[in-house]
Protein backbone atom coordinates (compact mmCIF):
# COMPACT_ATOMS: atom_id res chain seq x y z
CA UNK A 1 0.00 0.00 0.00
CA UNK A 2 1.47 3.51 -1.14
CA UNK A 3 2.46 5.48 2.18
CA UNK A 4 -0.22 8.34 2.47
CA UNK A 5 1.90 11.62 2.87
CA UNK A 6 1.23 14.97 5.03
CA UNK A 7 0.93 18.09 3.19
CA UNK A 8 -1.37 20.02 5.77
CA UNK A 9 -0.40 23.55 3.56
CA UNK A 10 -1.41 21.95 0.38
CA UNK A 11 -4.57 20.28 1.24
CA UNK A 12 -5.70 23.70 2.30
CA UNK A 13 -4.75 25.39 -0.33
CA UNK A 14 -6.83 22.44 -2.59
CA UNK A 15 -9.37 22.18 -0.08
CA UNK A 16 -10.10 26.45 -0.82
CA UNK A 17 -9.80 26.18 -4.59
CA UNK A 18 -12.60 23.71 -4.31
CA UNK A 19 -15.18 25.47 -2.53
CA UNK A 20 -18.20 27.85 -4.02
CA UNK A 21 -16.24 30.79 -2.42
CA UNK A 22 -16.82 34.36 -3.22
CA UNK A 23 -13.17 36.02 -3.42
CA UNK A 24 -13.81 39.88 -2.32
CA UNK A 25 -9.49 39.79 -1.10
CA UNK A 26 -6.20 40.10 -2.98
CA UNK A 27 -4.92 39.04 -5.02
CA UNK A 28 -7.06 40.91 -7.73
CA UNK A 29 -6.92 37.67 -10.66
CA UNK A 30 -9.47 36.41 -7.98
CA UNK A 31 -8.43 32.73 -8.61
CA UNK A 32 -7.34 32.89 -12.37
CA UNK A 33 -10.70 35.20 -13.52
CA UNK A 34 -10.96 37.51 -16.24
CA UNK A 35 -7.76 38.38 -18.01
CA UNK A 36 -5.85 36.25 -16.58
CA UNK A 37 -7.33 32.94 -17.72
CA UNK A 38 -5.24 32.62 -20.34
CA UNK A 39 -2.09 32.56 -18.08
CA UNK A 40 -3.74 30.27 -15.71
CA UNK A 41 -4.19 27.61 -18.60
CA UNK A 42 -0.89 27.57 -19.25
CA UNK A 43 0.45 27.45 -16.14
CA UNK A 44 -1.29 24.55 -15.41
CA UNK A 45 0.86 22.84 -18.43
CA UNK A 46 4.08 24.34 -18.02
CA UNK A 47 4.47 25.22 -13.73
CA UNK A 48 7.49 23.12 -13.48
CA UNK A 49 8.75 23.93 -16.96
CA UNK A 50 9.06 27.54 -16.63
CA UNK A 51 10.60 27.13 -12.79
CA UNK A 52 14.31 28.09 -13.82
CA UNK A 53 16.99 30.36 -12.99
CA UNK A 54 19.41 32.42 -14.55
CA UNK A 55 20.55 30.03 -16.86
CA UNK A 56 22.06 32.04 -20.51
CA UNK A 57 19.39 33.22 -22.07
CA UNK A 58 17.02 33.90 -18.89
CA UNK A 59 18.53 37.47 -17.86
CA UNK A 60 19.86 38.14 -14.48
CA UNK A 61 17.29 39.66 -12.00
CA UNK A 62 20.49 41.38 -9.90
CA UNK A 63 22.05 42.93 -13.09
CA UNK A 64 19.15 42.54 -16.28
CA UNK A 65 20.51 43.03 -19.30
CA UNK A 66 18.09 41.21 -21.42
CA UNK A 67 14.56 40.28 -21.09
CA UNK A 68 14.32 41.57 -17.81
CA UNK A 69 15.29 45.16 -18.78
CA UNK A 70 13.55 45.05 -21.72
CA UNK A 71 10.11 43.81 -19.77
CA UNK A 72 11.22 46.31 -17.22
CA UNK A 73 11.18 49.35 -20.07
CA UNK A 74 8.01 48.22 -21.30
CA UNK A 75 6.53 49.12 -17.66
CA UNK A 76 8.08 52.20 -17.27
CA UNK A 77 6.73 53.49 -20.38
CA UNK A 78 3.34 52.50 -19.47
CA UNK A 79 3.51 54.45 -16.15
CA UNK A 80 5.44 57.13 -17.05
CA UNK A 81 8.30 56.43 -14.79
CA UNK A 82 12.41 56.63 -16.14
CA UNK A 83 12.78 53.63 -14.65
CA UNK A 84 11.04 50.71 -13.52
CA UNK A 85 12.00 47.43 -10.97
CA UNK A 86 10.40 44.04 -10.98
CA UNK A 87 10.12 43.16 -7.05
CA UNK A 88 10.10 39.21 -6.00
CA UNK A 89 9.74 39.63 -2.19
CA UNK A 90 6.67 42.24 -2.39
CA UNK A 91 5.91 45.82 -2.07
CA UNK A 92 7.41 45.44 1.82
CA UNK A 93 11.03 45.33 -0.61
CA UNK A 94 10.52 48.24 -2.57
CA UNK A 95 9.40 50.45 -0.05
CA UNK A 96 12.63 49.36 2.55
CA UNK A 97 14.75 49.90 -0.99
CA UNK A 98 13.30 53.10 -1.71
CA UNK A 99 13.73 54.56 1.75
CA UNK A 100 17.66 52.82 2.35
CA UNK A 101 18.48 54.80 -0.97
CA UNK A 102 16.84 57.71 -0.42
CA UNK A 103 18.51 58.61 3.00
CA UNK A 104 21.32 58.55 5.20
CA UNK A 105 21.95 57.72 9.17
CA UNK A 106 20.44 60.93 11.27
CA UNK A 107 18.34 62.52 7.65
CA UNK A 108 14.72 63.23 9.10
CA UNK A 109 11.70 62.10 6.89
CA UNK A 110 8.06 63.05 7.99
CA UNK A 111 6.44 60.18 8.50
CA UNK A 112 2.60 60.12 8.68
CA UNK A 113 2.47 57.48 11.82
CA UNK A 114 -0.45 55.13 10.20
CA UNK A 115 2.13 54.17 7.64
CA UNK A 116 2.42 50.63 7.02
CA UNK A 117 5.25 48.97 8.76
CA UNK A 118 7.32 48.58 6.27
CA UNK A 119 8.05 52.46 5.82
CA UNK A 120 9.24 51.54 9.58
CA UNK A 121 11.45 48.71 8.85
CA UNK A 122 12.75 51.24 6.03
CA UNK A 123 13.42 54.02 8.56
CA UNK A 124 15.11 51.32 10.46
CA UNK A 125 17.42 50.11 7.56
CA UNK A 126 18.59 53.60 6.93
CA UNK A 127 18.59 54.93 10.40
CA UNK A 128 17.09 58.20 9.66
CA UNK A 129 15.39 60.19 12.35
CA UNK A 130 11.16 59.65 11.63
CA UNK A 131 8.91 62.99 12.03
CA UNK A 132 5.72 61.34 13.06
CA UNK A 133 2.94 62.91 11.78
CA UNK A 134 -0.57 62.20 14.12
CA UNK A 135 -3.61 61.42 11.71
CA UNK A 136 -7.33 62.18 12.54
CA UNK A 137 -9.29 59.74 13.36
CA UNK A 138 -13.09 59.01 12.43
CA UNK A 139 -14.65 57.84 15.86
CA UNK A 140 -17.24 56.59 14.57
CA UNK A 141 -15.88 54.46 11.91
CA UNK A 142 -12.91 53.47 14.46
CA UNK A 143 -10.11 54.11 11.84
CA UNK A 144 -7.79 56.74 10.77
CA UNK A 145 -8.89 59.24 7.95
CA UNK A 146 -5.65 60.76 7.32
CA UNK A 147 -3.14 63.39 8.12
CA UNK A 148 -4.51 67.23 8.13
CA UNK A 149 -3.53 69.79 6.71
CA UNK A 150 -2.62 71.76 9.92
CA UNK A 151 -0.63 68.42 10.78
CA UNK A 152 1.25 69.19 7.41
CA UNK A 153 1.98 72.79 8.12
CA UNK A 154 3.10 72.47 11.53
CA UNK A 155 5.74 69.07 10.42
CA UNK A 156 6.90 71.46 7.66
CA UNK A 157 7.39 74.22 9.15
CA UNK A 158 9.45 72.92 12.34
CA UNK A 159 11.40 70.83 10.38
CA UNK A 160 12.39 72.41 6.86
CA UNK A 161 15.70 70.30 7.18
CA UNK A 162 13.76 67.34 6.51
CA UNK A 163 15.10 65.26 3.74
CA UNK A 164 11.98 63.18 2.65
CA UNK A 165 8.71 63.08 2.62
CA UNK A 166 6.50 59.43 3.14
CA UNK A 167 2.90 59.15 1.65
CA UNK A 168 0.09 56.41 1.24
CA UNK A 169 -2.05 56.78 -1.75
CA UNK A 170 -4.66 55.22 -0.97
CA UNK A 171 -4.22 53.45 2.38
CA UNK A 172 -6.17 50.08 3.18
CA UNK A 173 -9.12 51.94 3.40
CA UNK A 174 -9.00 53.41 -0.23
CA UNK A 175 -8.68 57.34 1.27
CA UNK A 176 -6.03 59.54 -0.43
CA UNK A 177 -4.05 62.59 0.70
CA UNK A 178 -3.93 65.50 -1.24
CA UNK A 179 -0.65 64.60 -2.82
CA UNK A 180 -0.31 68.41 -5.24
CA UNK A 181 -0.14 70.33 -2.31
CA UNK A 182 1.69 68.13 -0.06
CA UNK A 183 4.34 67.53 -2.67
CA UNK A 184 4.35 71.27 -3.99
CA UNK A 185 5.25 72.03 -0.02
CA UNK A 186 7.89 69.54 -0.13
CA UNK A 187 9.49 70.38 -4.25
CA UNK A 188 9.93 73.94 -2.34
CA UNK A 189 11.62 72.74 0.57
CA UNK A 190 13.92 70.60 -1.29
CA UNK A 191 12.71 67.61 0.08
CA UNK A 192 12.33 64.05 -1.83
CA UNK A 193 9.41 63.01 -2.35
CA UNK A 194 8.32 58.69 -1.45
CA UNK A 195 5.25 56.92 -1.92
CA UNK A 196 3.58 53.91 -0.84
CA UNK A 197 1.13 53.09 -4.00
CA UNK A 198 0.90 49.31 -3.15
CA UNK A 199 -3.22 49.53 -3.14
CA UNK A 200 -3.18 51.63 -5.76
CA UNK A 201 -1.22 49.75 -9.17
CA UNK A 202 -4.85 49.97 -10.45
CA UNK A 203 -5.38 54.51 -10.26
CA UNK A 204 -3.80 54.72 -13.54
CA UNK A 205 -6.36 52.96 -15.65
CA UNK A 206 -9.71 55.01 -14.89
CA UNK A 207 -9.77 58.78 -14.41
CA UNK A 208 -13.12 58.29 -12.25
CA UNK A 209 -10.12 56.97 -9.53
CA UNK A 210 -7.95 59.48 -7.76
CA UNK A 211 -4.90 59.84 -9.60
CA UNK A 212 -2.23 58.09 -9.24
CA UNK A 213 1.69 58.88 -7.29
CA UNK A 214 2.60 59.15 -11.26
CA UNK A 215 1.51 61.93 -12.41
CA UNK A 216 2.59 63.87 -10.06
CA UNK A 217 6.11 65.23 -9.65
CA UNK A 218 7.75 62.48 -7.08
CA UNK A 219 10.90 60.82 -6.80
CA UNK A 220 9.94 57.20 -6.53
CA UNK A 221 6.70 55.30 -5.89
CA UNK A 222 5.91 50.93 -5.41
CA UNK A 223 2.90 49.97 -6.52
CA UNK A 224 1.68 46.01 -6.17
CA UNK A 225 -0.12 45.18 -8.83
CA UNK A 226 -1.08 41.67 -6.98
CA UNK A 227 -3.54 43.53 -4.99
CA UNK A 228 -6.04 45.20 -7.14
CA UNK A 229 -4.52 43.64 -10.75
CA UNK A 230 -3.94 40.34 -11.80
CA UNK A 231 -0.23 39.34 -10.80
CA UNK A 232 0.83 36.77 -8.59
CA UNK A 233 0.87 37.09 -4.92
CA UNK A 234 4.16 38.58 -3.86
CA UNK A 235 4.90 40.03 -6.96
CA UNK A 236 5.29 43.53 -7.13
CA UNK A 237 7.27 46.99 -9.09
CA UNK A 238 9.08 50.29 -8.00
CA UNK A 239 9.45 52.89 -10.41
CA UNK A 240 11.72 56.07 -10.33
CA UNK A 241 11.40 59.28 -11.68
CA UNK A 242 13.84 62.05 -11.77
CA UNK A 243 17.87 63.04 -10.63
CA UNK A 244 16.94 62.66 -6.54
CA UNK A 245 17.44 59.14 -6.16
CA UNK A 246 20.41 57.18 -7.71
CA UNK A 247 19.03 54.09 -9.93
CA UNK A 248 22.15 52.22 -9.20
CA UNK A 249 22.36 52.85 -5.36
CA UNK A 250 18.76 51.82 -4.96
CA UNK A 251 19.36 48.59 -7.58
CA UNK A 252 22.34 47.65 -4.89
CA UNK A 253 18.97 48.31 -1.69
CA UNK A 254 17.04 45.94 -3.77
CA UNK A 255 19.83 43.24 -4.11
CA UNK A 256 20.62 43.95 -0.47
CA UNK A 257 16.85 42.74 0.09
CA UNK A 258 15.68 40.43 -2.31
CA UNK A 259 16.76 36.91 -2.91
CA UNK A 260 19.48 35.68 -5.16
CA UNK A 261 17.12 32.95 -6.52
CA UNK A 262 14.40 35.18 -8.13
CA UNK A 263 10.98 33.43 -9.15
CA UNK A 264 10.84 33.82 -12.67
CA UNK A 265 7.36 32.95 -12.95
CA UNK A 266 6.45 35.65 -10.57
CA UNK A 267 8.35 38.10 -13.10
CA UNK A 268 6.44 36.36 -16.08
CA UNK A 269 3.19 37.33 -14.28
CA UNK A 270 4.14 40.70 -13.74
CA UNK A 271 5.30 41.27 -17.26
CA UNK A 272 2.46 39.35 -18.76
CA UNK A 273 0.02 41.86 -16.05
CA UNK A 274 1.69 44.76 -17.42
CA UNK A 275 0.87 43.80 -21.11
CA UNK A 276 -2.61 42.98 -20.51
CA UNK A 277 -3.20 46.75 -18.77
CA UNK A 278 -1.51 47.70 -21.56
CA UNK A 279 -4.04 46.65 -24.04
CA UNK A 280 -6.87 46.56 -21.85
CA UNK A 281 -6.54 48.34 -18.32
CA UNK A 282 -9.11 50.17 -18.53
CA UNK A 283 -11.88 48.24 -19.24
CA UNK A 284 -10.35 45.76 -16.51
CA UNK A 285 -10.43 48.75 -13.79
CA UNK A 286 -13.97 49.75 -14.66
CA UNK A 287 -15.63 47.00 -14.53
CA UNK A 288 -14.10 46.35 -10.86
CA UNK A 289 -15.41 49.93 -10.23
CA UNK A 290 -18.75 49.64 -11.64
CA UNK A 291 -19.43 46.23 -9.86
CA UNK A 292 -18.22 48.19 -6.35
CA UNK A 293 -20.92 51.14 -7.05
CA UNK A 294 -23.34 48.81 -7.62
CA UNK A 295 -22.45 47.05 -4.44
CA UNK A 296 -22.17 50.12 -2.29
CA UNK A 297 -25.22 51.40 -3.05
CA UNK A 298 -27.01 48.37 -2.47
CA UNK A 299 -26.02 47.94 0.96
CA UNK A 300 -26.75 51.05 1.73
CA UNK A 301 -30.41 50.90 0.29
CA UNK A 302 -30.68 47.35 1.64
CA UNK A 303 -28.87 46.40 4.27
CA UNK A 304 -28.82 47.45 7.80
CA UNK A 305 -24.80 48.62 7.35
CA UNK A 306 -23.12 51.54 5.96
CA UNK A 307 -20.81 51.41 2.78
CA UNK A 308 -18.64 54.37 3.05
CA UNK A 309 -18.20 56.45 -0.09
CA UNK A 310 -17.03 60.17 -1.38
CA UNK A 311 -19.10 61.81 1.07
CA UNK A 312 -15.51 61.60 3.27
CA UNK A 313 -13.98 63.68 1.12
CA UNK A 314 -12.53 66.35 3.12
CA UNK A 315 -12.80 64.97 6.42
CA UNK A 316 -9.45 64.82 8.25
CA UNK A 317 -6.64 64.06 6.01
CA UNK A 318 -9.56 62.56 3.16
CA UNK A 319 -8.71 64.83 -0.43
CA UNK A 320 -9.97 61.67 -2.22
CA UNK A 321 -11.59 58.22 -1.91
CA UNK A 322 -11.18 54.86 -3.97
CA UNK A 323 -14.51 53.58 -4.57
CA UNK A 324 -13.36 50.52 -6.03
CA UNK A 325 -13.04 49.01 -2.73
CA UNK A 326 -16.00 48.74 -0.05
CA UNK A 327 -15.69 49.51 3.75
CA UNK A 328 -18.75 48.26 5.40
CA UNK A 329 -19.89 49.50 8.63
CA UNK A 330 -21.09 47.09 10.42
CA UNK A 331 -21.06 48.75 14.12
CA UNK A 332 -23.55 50.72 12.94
CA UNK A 333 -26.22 48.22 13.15
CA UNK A 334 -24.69 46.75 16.41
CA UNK A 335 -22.38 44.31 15.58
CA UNK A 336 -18.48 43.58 15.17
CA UNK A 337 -16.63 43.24 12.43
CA UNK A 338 -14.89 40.10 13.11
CA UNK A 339 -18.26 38.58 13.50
CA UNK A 340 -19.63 39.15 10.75
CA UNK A 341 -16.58 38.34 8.45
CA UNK A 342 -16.61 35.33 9.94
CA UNK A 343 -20.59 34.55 9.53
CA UNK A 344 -19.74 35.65 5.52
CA UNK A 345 -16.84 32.98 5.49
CA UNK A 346 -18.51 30.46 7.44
CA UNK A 347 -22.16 30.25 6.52
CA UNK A 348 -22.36 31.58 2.95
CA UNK A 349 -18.42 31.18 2.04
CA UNK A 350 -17.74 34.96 1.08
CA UNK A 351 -14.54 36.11 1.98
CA UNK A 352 -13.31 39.53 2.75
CA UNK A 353 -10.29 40.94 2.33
CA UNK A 354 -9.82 42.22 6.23
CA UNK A 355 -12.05 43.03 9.23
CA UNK A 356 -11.97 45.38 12.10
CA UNK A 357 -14.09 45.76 15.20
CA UNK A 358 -16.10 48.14 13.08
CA UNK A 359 -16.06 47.49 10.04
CA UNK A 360 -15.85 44.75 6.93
CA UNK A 361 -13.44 45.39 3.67
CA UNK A 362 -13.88 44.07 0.04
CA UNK A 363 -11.55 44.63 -2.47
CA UNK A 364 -13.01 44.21 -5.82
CA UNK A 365 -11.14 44.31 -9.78
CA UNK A 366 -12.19 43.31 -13.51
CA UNK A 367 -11.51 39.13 -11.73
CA UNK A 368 -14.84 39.71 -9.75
CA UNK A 369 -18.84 38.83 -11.20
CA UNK A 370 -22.06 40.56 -10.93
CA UNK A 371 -22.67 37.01 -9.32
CA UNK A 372 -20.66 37.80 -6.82
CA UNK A 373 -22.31 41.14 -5.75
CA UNK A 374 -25.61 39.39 -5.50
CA UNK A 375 -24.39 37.28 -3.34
CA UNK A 376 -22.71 39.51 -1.36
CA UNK A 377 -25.85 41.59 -1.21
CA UNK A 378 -27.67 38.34 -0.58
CA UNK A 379 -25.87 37.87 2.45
CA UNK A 380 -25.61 40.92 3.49
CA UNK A 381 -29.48 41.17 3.79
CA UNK A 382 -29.77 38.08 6.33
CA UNK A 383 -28.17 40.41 9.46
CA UNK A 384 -31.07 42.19 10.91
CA UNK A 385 -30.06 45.59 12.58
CA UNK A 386 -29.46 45.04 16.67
CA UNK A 387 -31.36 47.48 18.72
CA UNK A 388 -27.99 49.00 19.98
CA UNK A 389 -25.42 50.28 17.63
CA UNK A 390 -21.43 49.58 18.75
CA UNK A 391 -19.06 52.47 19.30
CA UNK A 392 -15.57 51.94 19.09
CA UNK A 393 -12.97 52.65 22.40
CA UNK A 394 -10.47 55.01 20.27
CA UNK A 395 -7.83 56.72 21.98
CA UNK A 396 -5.40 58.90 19.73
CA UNK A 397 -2.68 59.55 22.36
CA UNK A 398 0.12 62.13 21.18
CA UNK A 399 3.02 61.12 19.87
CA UNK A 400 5.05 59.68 22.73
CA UNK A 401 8.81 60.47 24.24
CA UNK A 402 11.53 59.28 21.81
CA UNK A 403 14.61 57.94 23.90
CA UNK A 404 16.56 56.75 20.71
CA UNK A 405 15.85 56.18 17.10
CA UNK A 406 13.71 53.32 16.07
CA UNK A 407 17.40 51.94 14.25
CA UNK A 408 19.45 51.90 18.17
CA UNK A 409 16.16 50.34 19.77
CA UNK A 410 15.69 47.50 17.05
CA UNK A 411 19.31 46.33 17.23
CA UNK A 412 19.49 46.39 20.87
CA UNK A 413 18.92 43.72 23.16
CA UNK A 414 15.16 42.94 24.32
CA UNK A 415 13.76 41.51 27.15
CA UNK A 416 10.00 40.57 28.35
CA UNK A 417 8.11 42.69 30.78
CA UNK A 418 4.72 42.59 31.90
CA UNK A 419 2.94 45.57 30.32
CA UNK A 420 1.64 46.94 33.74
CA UNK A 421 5.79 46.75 34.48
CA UNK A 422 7.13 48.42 31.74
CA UNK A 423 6.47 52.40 32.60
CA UNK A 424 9.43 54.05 31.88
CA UNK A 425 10.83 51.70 29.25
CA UNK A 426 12.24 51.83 26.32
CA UNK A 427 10.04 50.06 23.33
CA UNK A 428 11.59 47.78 21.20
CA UNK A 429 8.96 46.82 18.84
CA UNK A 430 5.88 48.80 17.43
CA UNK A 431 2.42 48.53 19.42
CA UNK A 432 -0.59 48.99 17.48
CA UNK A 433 -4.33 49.47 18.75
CA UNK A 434 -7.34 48.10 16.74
CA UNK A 435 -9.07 50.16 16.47
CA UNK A 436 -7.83 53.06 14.96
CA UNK A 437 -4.99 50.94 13.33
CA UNK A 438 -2.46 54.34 14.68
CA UNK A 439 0.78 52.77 16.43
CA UNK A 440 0.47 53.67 20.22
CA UNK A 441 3.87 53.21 20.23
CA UNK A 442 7.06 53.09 17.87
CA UNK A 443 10.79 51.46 18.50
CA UNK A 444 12.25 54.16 20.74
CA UNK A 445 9.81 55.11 22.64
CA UNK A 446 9.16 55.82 26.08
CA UNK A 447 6.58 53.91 27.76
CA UNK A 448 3.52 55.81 29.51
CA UNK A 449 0.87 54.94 32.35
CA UNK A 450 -1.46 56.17 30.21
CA UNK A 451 0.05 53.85 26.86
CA UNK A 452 -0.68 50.83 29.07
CA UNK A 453 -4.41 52.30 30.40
CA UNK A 454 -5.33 53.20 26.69
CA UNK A 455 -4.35 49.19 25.60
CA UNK A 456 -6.18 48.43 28.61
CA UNK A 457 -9.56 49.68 27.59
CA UNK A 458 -8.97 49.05 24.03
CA UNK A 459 -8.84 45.44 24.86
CA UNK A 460 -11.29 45.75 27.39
CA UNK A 461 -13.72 46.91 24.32
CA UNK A 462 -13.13 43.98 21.98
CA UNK A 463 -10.11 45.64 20.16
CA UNK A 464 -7.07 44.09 19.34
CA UNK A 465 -3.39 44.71 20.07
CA UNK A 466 0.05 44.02 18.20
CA UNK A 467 3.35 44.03 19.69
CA UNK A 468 1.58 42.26 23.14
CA UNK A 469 1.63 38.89 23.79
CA UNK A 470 0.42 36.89 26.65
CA UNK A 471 0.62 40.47 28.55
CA UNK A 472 4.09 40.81 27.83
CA UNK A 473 5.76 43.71 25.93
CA UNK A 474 9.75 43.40 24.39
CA UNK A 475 11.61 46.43 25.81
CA UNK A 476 15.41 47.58 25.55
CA UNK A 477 16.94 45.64 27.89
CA UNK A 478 18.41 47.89 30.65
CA UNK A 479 16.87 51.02 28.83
C-alpha cells in the first residue's frame, strides 16, 4: 500500500480552490478570472517547466541586461516612470529599498504614523530620524482618515531640514491625501518626495479613480499590482522618476533585500500583467469599479450597514476616496466586524479581504462577477439591525517620548516585561491598537501609564493589540 503523505499547507490550499467561495481579497486575478485565464491555462501545463533560474538566455534579476530590462522598459513606459524594478519579495522590498536609498543615518523624513510597517522597517534600515505625523481619526468608523492639513503645516514648518517626505495613496481603506499640495510644499523645501502606492497599481487605468503617485512630480513610488490587478501574490514593481534618487544605489537596496534565486514565474506574471493593462486596463479597472458602485449602493439601500463612499472627502486628512473598494460598517447596526466576516466565510463562504471591530473590507477588480455582488448583497441582507449600535474605544494619544531612534532600539537587546511593568521603558517593537490601526507606540519610545491604560480599555472593548503577547511587551533591555 502507497504510504499516504502529510501536506497540511497543500490540502488547504486544494481544499479552498474547491469550494463555491466568493473572493472579495487580494490578489485581484481572484483565482485565475478575467484576463488572466489565459495565463492560468498555461500554467497549469508548463508550472514546473518555466521554474528556472538564470541560466544564458534567462537574464539576471540582480544585473538585467536582457529580457528583464527590456520587460522592465516596457513598464516604465506604461507608467510614465524613467525607470522601472520588478520586485520578487513584495511591495514590503521596494518600499525598505526606496527609503535605504533615499537617505542617510540621522536625515529626518516626515512620517505620517499610520504608515504601514514597512516604511518603519525602512526608517530602520537607513537609520534616519522619523517625524511622526498624528492622523485624525473618524470615531465613529474606528479608523484613521488621514493626516490634516494643519498636521502638514506644523511638520513642515518645524522641520524644513527634513530630507523626505512618506505618503500612502490610498491606504487600506481606499482614502487619499492630497498629494499636489503636499508635494508642492515639499518640491519647495527641497525635500524628496516617497510613496507607498501598493493599493493603488490599479489609479492609472480610470480617471473616475484618484490619480495616481505618477503623475505627479515624485521621486519614486511601489505599486503592487497583486492587490487590485492580476499578478501573482508577492509580486510587485518600484518605479523612479527624476535626478533625486540614484538608480544604481537603490538597484544595490534591492539586491541587499531580495533573494538571489528570483521566481521567474512571478516576473512572467508581472510582465504578462503589465501587457494585458496595456491593451486593456481600462476596461479591466472599470468593470471592478462599476461592480463596487453597484455594491455600495445596495447595501446602503438594503442592508442594515453603511458602505462608506465620497461623502468623506474632506474629512481629516480625506482629499480623495477609492470607490473601487467597499468599507462596510457594520457597528452601525450593532455588531463587530470580526463577526460578521466570519458569519460571511462560514455560513455563505464569502470572503473579505480584512475586518476590524467596526467594520468589513472588500476589495473588488475586472476578476470579480455581478454574481458575486448578488451574493454579497444576498448575504448581506440576512443580518437584521441590533437594537444598539457599537461604538468603538479610540484613543489617539500624542506622539510619545523618543529615547533613541527606532534603528538603536531595534538592534538592541530585548527583554519581556509585563505591560503593567514596563512604565518608563524603552520600546523595542511597534504597538498597534485596533481600532484606529495608529501605532500607540514606535521602537524608541518611552513607555507611559497612560500607553498601558489606553491598551487596557482598548482590549477591554473587543479591540485588538500588536506588539503584546500573553501580557508581555519586548523592551530595551536595561533602557
Amino acid at each position: 500500500m502507497r504510504k499516504k503523505f502529510s501536506v497540511p499547507l497543500l490540502e488547504k490550499l486544494i481544499a479552498y480552490s474547491e469550494k463555491d467561495a466568493v473572493r472579495f481579497h487580494v490578489p485581484g486575478h481572484k483565482g485565475g478570472m478575467g484576463l488572466i485565464r489565459h495565463f492560468e491555462n498555461l500554467m497549469k501545463e508548463n508550472l514546473f517547466r518555466w521554474d528556472v533560474t538564470e541560466i544564458p538566455g534567462m537574464d539576471n534579476y540582480h544585473e538585467p541586461a536582457g529580457a528583464i530590462e527590456r520587460a522592465q522598459k516596457l513598464l516604465s513606459r506604461l507608467y510614465g516612470a524613467e525607470k522601472s524594478f520588478f520586485l520578487v519579495n513584495g511591495a514590503t522590498s521596494g518600499i525598505m529599498a526606496m527609503l535605504g536609498a533615499a537617505l542617510k543615518k540621522g536625515d529626518k523624513i516626515l512620517l505620517p504614523r499610520d504608515s504601514h510597517k514597512s516604511a518603519l522597517m525602512g526608517v530602520i534600515l537607513s537609520g534616519a530620524k522619523p517625524v511622526y505625523l498624528k492622523p485624525q481619526v473618524n470615531e465613529e468608523l474606528g479608523v484613521a482618515v488621514g493626516v490634516p492639513d494643519f498636521e502638514w503645516k506644523e511638520k513642515f514648518t518645524l522641520n524644513p531640514d527634513a530630507k523626505a517626505v512618506f505618503l500612502t495613496n490610498p491606504n487600506y481603506q481606499g482614502f487619499c491625501p492630497d498629494l499636489s499640495k503636499i508635494i508642492k510644499k515639499a518640491r519647495l523645501l527641497g525635500m524628496k518626495v516617497l510613496v507607498d502606492e501598493a493599493h493603488g497599481a490599479h489609479l492609472a487605468f480610470s480617471d473616475k479613480l484618484p490619480a495616481s503617485a505618477g503623475t505627479h512630480e515624485v521621486d519614486a513610488w511601489v505599486q503592487s499590482p497583486h492587490k487590485t490587478l492580476c499578478s501573482l501574490t508577492q509580486s510587485a514593481w518600484l518605479h523612479l522618476k527624476g535626478e533625486n534618487l540614484e538608480a544604481d544605489e537603490l538597484r544595490s537596496y534591492l539586491s541587499l533585500l531580495t533573494t538571489t534565486s528570483p521566481s521567474y514565474i512571478l516576473m512572467a506574471s508581472l510582465d504578462l500583467t503589465r501587457a494585458l493593462m496595456e491593451d486593456v486596463g481600462k476596461r479591466w479597472v472599470e468593470k471592478g469599479l462599476y461592480l463596487a458602485e453597484r455594491a455600495r449602493k445596495m447595501i446602503n439601500e438594503e442592508t442594515p450597514f453603511y458602505c462608506v463612499g465620497s461623502e468623506l472627502k474632506g474629512q481629516g486628512g480625506i482629499y480623495d476616496v477609492d470607490l473601487s473598494r467597499l468599507m462596510v460598517n457594520v457597528s452601525i447596526a450593532g455588531y463587530t466586524g470580526f463577526l460578521v466576516e466570519r458569519i460571511l466565510r462560514t455560513r455563505f463562504k464569502i470572503y473579505a479581504e480584512y475586518a476590524d471591530y467596526c467594520n468589513v473590507y472588500f476589495i473588488l477588480t475586472g476578476g470579480n462577477t455581478l454574481a458575486d455582488v448578488a451574493r454579497l448583497i444576498s448575504s448581506l441582507k440576512r443580518f437584521g439591525a441590533r437594537k444598539k449600535k457599537l461604538r468603538p474605544v479610540v484613543f489617539t494619544p500624542d506622539v510619545p517620548e523618543s529615547a533613541m531612534s527606532p534603528q538603536e532600539a531595534y538592534f538592541s537587546s530585548a527583554e519581556k516585561v509585563k505591560l503593567e511593568n514596563a512604565v518608563g521603558r524603552i520600546a523595542k517593537d511597534a504597538i498597534i491598537t485596533y481600532p484606529p490601526g495608529v501605532p500607540i507606540l514606535c521602537p524608541g519610545e518611552v513607555i507611559q501609564k497612560q500607553h498601558i491604560e489606553i491598551i487596557g480599555e482598548i482590549l477591554k472593548a473587543g479591540g485588538t493589540c500588536l506588539g503584546i503577547k500573553n501580557g508581555f511587551v519586548a523592551v530595551v533591555k536595561n533602557g
